[in-house]
C-alpha atoms as a PDB file:
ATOM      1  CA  UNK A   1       0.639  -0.724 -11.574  1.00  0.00           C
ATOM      2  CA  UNK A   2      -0.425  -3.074  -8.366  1.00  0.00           C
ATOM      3  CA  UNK A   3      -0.577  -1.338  -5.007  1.00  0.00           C
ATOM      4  CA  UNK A   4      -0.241  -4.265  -2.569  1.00  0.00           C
ATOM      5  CA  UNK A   5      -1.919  -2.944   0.693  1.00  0.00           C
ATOM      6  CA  UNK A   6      -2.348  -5.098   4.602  1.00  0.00           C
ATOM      7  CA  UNK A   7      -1.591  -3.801   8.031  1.00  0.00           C
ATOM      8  CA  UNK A   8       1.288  -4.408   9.891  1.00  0.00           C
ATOM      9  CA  UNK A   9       2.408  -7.359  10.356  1.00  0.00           C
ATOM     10  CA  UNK A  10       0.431  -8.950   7.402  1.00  0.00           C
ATOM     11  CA  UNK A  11       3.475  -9.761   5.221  1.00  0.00           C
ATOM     12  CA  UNK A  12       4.368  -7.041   3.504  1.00  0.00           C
ATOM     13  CA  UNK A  13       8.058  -6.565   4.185  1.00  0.00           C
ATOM     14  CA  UNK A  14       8.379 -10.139   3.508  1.00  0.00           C
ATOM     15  CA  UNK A  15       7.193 -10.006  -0.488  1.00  0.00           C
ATOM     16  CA  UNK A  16       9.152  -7.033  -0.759  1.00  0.00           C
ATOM     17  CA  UNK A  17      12.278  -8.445   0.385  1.00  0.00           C
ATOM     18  CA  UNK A  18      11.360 -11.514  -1.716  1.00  0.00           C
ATOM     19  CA  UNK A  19      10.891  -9.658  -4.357  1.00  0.00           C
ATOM     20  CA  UNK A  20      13.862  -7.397  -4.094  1.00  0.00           C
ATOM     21  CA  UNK A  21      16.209 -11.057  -3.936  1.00  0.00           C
ATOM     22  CA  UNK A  22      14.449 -12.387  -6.602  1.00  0.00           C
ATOM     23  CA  UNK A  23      14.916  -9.496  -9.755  1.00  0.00           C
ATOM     24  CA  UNK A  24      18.131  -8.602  -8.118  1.00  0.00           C
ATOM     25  CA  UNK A  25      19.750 -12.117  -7.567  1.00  0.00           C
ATOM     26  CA  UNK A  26      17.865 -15.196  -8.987  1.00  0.00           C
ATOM     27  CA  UNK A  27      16.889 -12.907 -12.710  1.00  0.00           C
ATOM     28  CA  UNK A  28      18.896 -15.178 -14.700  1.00  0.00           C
ATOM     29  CA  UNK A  29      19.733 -12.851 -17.726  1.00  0.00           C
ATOM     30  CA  UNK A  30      19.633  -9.243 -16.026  1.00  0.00           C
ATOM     31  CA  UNK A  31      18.762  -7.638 -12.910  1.00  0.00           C
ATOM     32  CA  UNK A  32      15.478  -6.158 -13.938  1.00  0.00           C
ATOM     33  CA  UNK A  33      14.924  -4.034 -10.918  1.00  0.00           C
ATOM     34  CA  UNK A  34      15.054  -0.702 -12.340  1.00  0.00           C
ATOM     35  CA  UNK A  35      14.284   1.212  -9.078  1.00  0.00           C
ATOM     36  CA  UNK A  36      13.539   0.599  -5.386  1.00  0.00           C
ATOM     37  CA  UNK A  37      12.446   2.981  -3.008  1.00  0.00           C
ATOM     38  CA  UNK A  38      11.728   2.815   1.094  1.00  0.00           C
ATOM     39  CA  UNK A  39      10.032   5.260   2.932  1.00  0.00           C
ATOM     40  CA  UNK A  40      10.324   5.558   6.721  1.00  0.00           C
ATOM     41  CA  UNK A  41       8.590   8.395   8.614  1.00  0.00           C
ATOM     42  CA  UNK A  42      11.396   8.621  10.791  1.00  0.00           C
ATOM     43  CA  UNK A  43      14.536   8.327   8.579  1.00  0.00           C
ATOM     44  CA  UNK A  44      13.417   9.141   5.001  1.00  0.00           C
ATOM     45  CA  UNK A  45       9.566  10.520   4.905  1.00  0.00           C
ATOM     46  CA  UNK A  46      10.448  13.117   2.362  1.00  0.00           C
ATOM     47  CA  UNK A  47       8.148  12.136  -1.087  1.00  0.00           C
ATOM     48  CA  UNK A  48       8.997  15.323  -2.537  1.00  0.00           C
ATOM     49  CA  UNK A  49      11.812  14.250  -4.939  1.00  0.00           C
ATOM     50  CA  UNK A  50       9.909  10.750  -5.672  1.00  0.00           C
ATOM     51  CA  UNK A  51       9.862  11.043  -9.683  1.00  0.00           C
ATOM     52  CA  UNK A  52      13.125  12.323  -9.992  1.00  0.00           C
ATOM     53  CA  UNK A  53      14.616   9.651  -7.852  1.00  0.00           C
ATOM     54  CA  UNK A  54      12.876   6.905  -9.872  1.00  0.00           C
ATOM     55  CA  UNK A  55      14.318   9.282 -13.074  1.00  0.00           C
ATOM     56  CA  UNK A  56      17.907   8.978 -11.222  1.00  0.00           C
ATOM     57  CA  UNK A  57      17.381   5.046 -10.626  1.00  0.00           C
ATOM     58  CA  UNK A  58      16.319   4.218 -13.940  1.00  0.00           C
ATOM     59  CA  UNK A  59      19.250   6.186 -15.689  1.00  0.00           C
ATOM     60  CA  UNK A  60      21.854   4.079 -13.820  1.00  0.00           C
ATOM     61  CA  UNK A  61      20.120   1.079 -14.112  1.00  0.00           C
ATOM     62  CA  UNK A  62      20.116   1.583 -18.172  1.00  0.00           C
ATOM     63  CA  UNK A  63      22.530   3.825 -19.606  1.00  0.00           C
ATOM     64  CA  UNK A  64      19.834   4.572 -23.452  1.00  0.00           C
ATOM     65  CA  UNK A  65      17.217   5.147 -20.142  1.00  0.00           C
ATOM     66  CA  UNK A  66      20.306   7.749 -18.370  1.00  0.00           C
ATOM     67  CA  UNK A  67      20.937   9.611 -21.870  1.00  0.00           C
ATOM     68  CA  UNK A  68      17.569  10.726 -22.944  1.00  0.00           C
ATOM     69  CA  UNK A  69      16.591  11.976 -19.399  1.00  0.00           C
ATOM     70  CA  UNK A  70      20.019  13.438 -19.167  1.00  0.00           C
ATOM     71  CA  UNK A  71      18.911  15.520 -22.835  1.00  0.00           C
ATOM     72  CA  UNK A  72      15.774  16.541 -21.628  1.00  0.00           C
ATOM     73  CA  UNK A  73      17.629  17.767 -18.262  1.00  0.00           C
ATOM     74  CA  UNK A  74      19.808  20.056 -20.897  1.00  0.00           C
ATOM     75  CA  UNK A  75      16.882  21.812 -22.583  1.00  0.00           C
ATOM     76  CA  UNK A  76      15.231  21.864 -19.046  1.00  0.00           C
ATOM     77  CA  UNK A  77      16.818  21.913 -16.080  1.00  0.00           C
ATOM     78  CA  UNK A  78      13.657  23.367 -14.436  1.00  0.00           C
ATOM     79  CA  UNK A  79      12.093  20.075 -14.120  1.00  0.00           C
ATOM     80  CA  UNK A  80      13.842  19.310 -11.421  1.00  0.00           C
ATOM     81  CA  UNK A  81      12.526  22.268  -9.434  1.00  0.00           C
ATOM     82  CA  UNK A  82       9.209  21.643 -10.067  1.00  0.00           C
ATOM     83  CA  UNK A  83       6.848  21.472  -6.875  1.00  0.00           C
ATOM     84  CA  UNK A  84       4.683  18.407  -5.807  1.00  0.00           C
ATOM     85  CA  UNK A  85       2.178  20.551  -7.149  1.00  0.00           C
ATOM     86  CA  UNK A  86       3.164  19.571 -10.688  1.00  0.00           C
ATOM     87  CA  UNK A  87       4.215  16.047 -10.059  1.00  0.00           C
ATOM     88  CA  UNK A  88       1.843  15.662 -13.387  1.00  0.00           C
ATOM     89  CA  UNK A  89       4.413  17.478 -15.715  1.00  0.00           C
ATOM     90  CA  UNK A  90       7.772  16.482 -13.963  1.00  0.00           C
ATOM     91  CA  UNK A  91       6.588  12.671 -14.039  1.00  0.00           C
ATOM     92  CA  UNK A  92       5.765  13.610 -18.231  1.00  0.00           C
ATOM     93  CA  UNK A  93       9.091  15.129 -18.548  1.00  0.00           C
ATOM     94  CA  UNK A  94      11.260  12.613 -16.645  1.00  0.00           C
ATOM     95  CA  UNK A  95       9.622   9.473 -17.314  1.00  0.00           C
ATOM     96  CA  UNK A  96       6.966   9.138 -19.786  1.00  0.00           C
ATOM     97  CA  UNK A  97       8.268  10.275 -22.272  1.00  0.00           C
ATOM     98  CA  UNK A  98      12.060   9.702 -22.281  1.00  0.00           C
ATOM     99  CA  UNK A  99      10.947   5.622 -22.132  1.00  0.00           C
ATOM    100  CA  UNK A 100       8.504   6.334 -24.814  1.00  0.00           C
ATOM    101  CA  UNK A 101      11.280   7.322 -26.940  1.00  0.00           C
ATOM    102  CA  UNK A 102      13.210   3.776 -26.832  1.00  0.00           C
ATOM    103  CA  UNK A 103      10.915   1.056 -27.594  1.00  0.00           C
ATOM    104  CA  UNK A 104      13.762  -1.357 -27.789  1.00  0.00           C
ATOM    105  CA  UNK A 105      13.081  -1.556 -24.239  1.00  0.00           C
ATOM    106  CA  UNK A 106       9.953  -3.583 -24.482  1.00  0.00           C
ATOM    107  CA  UNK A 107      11.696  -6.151 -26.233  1.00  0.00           C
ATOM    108  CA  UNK A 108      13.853  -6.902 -23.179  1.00  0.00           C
ATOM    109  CA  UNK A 109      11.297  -7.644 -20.745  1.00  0.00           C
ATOM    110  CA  UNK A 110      10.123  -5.664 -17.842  1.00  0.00           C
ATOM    111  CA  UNK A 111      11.328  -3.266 -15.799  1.00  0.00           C
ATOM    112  CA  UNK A 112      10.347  -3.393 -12.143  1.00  0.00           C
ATOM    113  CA  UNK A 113      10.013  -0.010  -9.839  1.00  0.00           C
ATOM    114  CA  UNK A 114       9.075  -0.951  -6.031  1.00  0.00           C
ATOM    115  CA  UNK A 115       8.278   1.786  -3.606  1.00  0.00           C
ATOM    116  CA  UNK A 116       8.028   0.871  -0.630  1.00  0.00           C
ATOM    117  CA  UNK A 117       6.267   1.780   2.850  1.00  0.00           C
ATOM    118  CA  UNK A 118       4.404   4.641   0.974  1.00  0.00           C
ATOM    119  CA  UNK A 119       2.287   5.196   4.261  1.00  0.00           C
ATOM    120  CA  UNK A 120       5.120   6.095   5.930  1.00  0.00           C
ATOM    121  CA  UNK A 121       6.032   9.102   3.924  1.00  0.00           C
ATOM    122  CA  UNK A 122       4.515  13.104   3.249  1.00  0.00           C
ATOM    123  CA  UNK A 123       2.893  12.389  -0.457  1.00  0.00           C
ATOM    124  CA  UNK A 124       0.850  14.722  -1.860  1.00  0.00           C
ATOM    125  CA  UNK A 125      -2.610  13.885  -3.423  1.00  0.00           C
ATOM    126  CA  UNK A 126      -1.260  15.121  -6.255  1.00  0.00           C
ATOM    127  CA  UNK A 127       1.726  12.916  -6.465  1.00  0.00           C
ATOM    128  CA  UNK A 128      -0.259   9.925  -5.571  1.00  0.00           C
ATOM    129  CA  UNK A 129      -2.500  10.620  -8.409  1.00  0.00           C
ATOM    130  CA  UNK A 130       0.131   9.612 -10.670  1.00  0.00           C
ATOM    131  CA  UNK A 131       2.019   7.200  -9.354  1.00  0.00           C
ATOM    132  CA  UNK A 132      -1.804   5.308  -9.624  1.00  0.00           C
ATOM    133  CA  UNK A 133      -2.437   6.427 -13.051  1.00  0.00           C
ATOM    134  CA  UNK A 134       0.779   4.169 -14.326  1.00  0.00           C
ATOM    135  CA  UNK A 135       3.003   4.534 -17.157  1.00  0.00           C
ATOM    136  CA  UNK A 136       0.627   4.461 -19.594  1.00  0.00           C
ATOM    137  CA  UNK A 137      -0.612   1.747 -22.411  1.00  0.00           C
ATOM    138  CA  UNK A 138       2.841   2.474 -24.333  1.00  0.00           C
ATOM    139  CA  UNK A 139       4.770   0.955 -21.566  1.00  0.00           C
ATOM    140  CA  UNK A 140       3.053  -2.170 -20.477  1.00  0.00           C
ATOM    141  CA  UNK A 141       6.794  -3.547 -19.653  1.00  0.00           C
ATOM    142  CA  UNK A 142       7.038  -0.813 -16.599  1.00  0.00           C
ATOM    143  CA  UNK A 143       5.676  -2.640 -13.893  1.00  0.00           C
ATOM    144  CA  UNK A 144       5.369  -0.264 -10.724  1.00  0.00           C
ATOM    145  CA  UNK A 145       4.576  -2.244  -7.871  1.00  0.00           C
ATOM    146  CA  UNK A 146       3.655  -0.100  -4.385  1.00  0.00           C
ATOM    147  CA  UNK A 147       3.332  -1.559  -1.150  1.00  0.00           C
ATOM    148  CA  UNK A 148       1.698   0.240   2.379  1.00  0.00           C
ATOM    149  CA  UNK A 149      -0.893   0.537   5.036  1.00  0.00           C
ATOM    150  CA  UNK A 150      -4.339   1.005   3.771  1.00  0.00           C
ATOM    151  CA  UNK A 151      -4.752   4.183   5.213  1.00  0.00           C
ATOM    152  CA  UNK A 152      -7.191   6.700   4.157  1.00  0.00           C
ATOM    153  CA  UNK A 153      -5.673   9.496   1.724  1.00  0.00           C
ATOM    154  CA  UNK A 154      -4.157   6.425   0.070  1.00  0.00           C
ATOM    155  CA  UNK A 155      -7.075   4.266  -0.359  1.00  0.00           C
ATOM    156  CA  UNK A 156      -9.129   7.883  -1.266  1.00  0.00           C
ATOM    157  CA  UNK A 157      -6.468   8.347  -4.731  1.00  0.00           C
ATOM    158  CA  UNK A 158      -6.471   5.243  -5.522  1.00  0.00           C
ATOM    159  CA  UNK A 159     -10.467   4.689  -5.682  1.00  0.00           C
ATOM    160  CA  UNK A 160      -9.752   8.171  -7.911  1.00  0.00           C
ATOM    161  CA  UNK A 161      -8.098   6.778 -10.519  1.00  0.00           C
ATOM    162  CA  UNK A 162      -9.385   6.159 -14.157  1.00  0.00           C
ATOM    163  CA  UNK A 163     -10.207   2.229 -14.343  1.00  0.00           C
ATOM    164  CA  UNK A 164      -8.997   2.648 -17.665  1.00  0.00           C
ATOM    165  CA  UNK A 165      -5.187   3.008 -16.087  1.00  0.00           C
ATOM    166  CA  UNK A 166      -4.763  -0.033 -15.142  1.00  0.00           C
ATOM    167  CA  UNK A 167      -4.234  -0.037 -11.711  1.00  0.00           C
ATOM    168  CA  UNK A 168      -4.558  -2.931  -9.670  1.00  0.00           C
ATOM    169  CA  UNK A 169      -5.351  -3.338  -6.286  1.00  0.00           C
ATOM    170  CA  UNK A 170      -4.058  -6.791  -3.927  1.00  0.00           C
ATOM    171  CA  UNK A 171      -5.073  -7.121  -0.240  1.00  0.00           C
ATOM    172  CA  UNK A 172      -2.898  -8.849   2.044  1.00  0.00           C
ATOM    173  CA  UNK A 173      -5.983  -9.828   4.425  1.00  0.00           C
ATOM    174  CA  UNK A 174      -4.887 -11.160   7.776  1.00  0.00           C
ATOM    175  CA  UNK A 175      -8.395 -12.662   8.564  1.00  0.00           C
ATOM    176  CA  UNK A 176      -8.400 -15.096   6.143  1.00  0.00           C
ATOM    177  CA  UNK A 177      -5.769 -17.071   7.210  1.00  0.00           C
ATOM    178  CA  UNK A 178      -4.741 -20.054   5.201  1.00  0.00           C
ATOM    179  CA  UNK A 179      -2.726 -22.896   6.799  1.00  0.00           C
ATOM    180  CA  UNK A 180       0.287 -21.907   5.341  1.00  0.00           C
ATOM    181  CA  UNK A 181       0.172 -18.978   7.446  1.00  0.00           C
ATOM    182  CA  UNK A 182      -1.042 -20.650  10.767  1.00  0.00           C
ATOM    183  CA  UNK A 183       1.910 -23.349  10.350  1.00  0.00           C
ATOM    184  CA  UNK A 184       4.517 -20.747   9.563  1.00  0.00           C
ATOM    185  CA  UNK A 185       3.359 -18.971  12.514  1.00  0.00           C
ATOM    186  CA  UNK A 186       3.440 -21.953  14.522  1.00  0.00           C
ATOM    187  CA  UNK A 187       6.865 -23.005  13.382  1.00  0.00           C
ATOM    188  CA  UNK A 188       8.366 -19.258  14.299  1.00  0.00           C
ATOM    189  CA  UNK A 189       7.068 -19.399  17.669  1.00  0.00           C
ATOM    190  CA  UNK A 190       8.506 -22.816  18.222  1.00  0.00           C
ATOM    191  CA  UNK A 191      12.199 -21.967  17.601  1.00  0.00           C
ATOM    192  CA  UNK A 192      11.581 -18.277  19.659  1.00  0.00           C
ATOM    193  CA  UNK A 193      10.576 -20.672  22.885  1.00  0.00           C
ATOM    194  CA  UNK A 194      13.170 -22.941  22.100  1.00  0.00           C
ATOM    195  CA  UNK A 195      15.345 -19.801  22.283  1.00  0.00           C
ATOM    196  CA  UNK A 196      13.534 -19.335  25.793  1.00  0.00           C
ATOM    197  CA  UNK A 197      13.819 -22.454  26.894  1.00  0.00           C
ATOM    198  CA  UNK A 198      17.975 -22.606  26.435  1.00  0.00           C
ATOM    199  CA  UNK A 199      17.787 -19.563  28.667  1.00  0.00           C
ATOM    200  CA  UNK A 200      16.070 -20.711  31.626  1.00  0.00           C
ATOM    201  CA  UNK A 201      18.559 -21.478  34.797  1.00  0.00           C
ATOM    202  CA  UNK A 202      18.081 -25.562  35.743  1.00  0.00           C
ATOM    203  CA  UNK A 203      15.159 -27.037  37.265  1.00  0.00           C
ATOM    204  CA  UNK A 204      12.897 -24.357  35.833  1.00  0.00           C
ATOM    205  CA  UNK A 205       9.479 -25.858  34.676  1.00  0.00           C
ATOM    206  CA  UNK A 206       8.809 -23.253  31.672  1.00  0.00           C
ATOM    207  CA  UNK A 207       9.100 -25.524  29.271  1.00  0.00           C
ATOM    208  CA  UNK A 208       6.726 -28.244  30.727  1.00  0.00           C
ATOM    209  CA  UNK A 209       4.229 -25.708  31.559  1.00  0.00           C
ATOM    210  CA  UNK A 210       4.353 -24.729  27.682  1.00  0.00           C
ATOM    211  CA  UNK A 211       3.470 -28.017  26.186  1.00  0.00           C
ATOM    212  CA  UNK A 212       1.085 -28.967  29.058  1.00  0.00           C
ATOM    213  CA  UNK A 213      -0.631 -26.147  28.013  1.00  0.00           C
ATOM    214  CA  UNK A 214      -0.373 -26.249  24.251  1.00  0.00           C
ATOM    215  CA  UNK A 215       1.244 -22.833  24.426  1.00  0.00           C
ATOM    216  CA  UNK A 216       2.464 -22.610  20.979  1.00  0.00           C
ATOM    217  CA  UNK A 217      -1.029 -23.755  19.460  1.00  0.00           C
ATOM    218  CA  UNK A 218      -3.133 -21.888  21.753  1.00  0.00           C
ATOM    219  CA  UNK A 219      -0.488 -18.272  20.989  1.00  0.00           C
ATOM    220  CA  UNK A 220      -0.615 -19.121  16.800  1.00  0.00           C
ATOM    221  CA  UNK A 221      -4.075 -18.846  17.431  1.00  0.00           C
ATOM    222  CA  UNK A 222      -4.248 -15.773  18.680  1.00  0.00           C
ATOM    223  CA  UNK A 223      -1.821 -13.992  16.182  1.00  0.00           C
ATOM    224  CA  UNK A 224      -5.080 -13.970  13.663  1.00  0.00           C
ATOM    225  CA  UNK A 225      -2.190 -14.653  10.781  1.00  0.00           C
ATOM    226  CA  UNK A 226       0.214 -11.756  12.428  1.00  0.00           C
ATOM    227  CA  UNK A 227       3.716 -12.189  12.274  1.00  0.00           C
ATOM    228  CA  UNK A 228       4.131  -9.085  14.240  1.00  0.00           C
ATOM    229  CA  UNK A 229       1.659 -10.183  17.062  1.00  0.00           C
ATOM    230  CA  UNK A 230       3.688 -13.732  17.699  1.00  0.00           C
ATOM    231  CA  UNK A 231       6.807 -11.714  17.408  1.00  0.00           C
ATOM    232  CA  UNK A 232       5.732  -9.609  19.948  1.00  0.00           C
ATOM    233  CA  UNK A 233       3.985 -12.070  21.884  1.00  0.00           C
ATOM    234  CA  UNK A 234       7.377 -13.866  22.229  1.00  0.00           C
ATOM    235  CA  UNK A 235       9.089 -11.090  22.826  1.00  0.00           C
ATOM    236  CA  UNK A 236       6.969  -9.950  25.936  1.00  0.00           C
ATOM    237  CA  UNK A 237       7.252 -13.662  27.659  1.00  0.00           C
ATOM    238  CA  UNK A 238      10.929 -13.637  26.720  1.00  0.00           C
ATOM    239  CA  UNK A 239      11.301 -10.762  29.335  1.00  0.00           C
ATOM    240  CA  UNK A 240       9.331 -11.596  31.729  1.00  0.00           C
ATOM    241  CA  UNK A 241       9.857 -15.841  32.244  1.00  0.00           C
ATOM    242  CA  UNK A 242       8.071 -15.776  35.230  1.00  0.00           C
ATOM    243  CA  UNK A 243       5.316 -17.432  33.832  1.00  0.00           C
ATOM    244  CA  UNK A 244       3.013 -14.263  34.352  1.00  0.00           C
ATOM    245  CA  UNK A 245       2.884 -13.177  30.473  1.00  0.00           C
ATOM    246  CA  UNK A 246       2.475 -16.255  29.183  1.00  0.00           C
ATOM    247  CA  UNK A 247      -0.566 -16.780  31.411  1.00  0.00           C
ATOM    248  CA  UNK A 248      -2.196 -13.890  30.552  1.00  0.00           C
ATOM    249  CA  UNK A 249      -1.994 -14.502  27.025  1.00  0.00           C
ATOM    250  CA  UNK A 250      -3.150 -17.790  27.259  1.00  0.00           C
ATOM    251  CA  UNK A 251      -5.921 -16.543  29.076  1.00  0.00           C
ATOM    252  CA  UNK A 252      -6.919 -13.575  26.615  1.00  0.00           C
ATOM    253  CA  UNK A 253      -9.873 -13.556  24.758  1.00  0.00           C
ATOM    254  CA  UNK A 254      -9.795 -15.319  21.182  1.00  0.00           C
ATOM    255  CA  UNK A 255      -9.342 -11.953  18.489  1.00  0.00           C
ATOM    256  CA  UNK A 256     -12.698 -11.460  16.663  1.00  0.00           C
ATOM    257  CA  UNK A 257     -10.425 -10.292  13.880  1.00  0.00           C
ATOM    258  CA  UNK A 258      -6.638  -8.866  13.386  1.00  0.00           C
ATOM    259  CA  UNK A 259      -7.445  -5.464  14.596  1.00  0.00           C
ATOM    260  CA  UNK A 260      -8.652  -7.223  17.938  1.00  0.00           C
ATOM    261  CA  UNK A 261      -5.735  -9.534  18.084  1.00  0.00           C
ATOM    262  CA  UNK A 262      -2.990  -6.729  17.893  1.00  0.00           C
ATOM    263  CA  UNK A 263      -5.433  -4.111  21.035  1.00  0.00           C
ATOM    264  CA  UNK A 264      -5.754  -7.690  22.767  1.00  0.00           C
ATOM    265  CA  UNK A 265      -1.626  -8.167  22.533  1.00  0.00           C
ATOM    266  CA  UNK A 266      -0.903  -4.932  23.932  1.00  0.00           C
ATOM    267  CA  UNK A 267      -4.047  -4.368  26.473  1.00  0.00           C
ATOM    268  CA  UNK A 268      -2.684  -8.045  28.081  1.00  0.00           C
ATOM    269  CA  UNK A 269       0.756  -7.159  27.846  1.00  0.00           C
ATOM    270  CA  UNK A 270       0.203  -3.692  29.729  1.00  0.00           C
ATOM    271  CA  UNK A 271      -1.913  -4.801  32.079  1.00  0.00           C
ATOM    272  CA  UNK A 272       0.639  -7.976  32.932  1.00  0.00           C
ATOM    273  CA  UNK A 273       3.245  -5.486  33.427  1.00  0.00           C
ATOM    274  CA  UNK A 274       1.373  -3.052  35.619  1.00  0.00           C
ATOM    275  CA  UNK A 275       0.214  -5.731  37.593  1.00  0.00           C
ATOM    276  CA  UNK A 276       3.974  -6.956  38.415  1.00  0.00           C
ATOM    277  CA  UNK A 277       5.165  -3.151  39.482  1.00  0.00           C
ATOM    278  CA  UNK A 278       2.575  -3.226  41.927  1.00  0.00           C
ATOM    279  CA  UNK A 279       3.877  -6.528  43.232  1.00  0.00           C
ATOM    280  CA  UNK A 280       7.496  -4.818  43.482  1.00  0.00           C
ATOM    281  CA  UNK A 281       5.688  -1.985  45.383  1.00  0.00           C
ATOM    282  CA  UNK A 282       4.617  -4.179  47.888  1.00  0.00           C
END
């Protein structure tokens, strides 16, 4: 299994999406997405039927994968009322060891479960604990891939885990940014002012200001490799064309890191718009 981990804004979304297109769309023989799950902490936080909606997933994407689960459901129908608590046994029962009973499967290449936004839902330590343990060495061709935050409980279970599981760990690090990233970044903020600069009534001087002041250079810089930050960033001029925002950011300390970057984004865009109701209260 790989748990792909970065803060907001870092990318995440993006490879999932990519991902998602690519074994669903561009797989030239089969769709080999065999489940895909998105957690929200709004909309769908709710972990506690995790296993047996991979179980459900998996059975419709393969109908041999559907009929033994469905057989172990008819000696057992318990297993689907098992607690979090024994995510351990349900996850033996509905997965393990129905795929370990059709080894045909290896032979077709592998089978891809995403879950993502795992941050955003109510897991239990317990259920964690195996969805970092894996499949097991009997089903290398079950490739679980898990994407969230690296917060705490998360990065706790996984730094529990047997090494001998096989569980991988990929950073998405927003400090090291690699040109790629700065010229993507770049690029996005062009066409957002371009969007601002179609908006502004005739004779305005927003635009000239901009590349005077190497606006979109001097704002990529500041991002520190966050999509989120110039999306924001753009945003927060966007409503306010006055010239005000774009000032302060300009003017905002250079980000020691990404952390910095996003408390300097909102700290200048707060204070920017404080600053203009006191101007209306005048």
């Amino acid at each position: 299994m790989l748990w792909c981990s970065g803060l907001a804004g870092t990318g995440k979304s993006s490879i999932v999406g990519t991902l998602h297109e690519h074994f669903v769309v561009h797989t030239s023989a089969r769709n080999r997405l065999g489940a895909f799950i998105r957690y929200d902490r709004i909309r769908y936080p709710d972990a506690s039927h995790l296993i047996t909606s991979i179980a459900y997933s998996l059975g419709m994407f393969d109908r041999r994968i559907g009929t033994v689960i469905s057989k172990v459901l008819q000696t057992n129908r318990n297993v689907l009322g098992l607690s979090p608590d024994s995510a351990k046994e349900q996850f033996d029962l509905l997965l393990r060891r129905p795929l370990e009973s059709l080894p045909d499967l290896a032979l077709e290449g592998p089978i891809v479960i995403i879950i993502d936004g795992l941050d955003e839902s109510d897991i239990t330590k317990e259920m964690l604990a195996v969805l970092f343990g894996g499949f097991g060495s009997k089903l290398p061709f079950i490739r679980l891939l898990v994407f969230s935050r690296p917060i705490e409980r998360i990065q706790h279970s996984f730094h529990s885990v047997d090494p001998a599981a096989g569980a991988f760990h990929f950073v998405l690090d927003a400090s090291e940014q690699s040109e790629h990233v700065q010229r993507d970044i770049k690029y996005f903020i062009n066409v957002k002012f371009g969007e601002i600069y179609k908006a502004e009534p005739p004779g305005s001087t927003f635009k000239n200001t901009c590349e005077e002041r190497y606006a979109v250079d001097k704002l990529a810089q500041r991002a520190s490799g966050l999509f989120i930050w110039a999306a924001a960033a753009c945003n927060f001029i966007s409503a306010n064309p006055n010239g005000r925002m774009l000032n302060a950011f300009l003017e905002s300390n250079l980000p020691a890191n990404a952390i910095d970057s996003l408390n300097i984004l909102y700290r200048t865009a707060l204070n920017t718009i404080v600053f203009e109701w006191k101007l209306d209260d005048v």
